[in-house]
C-alpha atoms as a PDB file:
ATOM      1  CA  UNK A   1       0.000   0.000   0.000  1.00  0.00           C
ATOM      2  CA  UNK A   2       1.661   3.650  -1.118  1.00  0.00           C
ATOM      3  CA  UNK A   3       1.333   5.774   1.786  1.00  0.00           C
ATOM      4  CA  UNK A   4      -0.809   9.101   2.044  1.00  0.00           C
ATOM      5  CA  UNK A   5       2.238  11.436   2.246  1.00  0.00           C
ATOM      6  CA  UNK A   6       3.487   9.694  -1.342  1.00  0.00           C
ATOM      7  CA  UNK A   7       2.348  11.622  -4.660  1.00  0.00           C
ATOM      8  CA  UNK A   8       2.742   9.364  -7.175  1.00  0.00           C
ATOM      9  CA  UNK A   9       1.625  12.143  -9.721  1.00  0.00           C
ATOM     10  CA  UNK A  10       2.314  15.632  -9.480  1.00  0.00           C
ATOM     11  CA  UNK A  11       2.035  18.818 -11.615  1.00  0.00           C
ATOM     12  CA  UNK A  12       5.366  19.587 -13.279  1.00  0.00           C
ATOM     13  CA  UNK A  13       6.959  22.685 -12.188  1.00  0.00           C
ATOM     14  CA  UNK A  14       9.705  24.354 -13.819  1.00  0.00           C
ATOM     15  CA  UNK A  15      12.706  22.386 -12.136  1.00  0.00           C
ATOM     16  CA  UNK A  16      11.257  18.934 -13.643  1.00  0.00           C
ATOM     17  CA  UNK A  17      11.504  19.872 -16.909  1.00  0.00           C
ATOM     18  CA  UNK A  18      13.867  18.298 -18.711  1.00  0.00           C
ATOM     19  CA  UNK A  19      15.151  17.177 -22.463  1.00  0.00           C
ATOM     20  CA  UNK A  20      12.960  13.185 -22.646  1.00  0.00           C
ATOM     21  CA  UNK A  21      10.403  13.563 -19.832  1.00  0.00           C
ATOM     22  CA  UNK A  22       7.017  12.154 -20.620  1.00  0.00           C
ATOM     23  CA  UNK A  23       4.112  14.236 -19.651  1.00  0.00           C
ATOM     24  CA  UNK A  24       0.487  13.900 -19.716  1.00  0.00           C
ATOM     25  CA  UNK A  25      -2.648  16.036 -19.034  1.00  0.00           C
ATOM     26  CA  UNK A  26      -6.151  15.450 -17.318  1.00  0.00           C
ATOM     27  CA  UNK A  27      -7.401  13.667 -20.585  1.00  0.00           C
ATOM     28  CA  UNK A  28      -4.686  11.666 -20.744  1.00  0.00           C
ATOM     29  CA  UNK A  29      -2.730  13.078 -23.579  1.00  0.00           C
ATOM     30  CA  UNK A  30       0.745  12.469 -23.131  1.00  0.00           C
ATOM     31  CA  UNK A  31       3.925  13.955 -24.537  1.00  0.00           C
ATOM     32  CA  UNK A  32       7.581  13.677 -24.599  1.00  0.00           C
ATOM     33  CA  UNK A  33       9.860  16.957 -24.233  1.00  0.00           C
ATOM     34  CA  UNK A  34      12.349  17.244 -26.849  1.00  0.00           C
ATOM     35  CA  UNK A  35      14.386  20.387 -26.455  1.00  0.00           C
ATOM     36  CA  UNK A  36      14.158  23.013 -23.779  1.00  0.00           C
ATOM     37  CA  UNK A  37      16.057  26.684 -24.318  1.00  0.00           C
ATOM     38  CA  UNK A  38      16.420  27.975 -20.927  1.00  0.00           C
ATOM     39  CA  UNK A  39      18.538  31.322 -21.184  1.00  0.00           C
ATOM     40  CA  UNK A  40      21.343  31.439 -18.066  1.00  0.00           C
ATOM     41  CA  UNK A  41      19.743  34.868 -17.389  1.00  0.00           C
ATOM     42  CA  UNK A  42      16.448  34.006 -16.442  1.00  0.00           C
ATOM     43  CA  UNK A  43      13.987  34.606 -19.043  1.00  0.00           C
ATOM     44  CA  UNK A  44      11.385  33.395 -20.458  1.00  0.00           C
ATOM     45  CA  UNK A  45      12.695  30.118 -22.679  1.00  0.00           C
ATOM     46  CA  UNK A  46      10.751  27.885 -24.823  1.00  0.00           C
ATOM     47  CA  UNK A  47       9.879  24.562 -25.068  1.00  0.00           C
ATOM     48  CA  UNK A  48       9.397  21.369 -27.879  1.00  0.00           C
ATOM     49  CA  UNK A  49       7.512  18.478 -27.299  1.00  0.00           C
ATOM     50  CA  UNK A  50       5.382  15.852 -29.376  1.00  0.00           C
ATOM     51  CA  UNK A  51       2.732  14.177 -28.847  1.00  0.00           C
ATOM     52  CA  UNK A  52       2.713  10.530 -28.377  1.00  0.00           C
ATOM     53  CA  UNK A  53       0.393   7.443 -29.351  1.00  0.00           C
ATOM     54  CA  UNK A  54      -0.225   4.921 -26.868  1.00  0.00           C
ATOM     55  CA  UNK A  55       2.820   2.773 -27.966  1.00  0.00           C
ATOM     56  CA  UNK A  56       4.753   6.004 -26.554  1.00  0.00           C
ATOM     57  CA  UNK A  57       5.304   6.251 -30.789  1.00  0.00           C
ATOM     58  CA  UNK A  58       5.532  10.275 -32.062  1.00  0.00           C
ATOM     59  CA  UNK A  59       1.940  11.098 -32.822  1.00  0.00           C
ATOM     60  CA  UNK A  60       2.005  14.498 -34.483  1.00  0.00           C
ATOM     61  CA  UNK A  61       4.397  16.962 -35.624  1.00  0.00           C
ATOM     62  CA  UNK A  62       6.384  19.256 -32.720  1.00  0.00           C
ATOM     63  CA  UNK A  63       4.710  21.819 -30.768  1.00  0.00           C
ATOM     64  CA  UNK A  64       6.987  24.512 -29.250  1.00  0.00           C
ATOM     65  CA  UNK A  65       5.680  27.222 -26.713  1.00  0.00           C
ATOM     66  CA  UNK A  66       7.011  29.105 -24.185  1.00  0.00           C
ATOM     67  CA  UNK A  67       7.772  27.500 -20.920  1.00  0.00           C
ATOM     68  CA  UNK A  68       5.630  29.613 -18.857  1.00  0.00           C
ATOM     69  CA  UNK A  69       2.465  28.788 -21.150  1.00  0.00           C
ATOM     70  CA  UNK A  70       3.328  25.497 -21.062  1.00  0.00           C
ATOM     71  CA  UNK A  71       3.182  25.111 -17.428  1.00  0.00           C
ATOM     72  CA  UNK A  72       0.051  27.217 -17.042  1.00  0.00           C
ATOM     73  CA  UNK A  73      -1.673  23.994 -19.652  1.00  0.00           C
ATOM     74  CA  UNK A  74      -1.349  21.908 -16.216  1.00  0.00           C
ATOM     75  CA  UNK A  75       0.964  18.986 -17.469  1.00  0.00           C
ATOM     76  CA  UNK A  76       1.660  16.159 -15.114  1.00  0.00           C
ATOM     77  CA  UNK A  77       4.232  13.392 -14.194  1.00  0.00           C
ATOM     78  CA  UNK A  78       4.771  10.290 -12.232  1.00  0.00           C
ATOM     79  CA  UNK A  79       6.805   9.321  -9.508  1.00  0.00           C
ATOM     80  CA  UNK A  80      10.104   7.609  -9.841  1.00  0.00           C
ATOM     81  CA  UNK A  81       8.613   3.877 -11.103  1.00  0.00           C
ATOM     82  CA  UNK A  82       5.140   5.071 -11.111  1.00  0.00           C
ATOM     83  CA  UNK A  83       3.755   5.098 -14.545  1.00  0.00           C
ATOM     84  CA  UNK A  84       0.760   7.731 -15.935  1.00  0.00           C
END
């Protein structure tokens, strides 16, 4: 039994983010980041992602937004060994 205190999924924040996670969203959508350009100074950046079939196979063709809109579209991931 996972214990209370244990999220197995949580909303990604900016400090998850990185170049291969998988992501999905309340409908189950998932995605797989494929390039992140996060300037040293701070600013805004941007992210690239696809979408992905249910064989975790590229779906469609690359999105890119920033990285603050793409947080605001409430992406989540899964614990350590936890899948989505």
């Amino acid at each position: 039994m996972v214990p209370r205190s244990a999220a197995t999924v949580t909303k990604v924040t900016r400090q998850d983010l990185d170049v291969g996670l998988i992501c999905a969203d309340r409908d189950g959508n998932r995605i797989r980041i494929d390039r992140l350009d996060q300037p040293a100074d701070g600013g805004a950046g941007t992210i690239s992602y696809h979408f992905l079939n249910d064989e975790l196979r590229v779906q469609e063709g690359i999105q890119e937004r920033s990285i603050e809109q793409f947080l605001a579209e409430g992406w989540y991931i899964a614990a350590p060994g936890k899948a989505l």
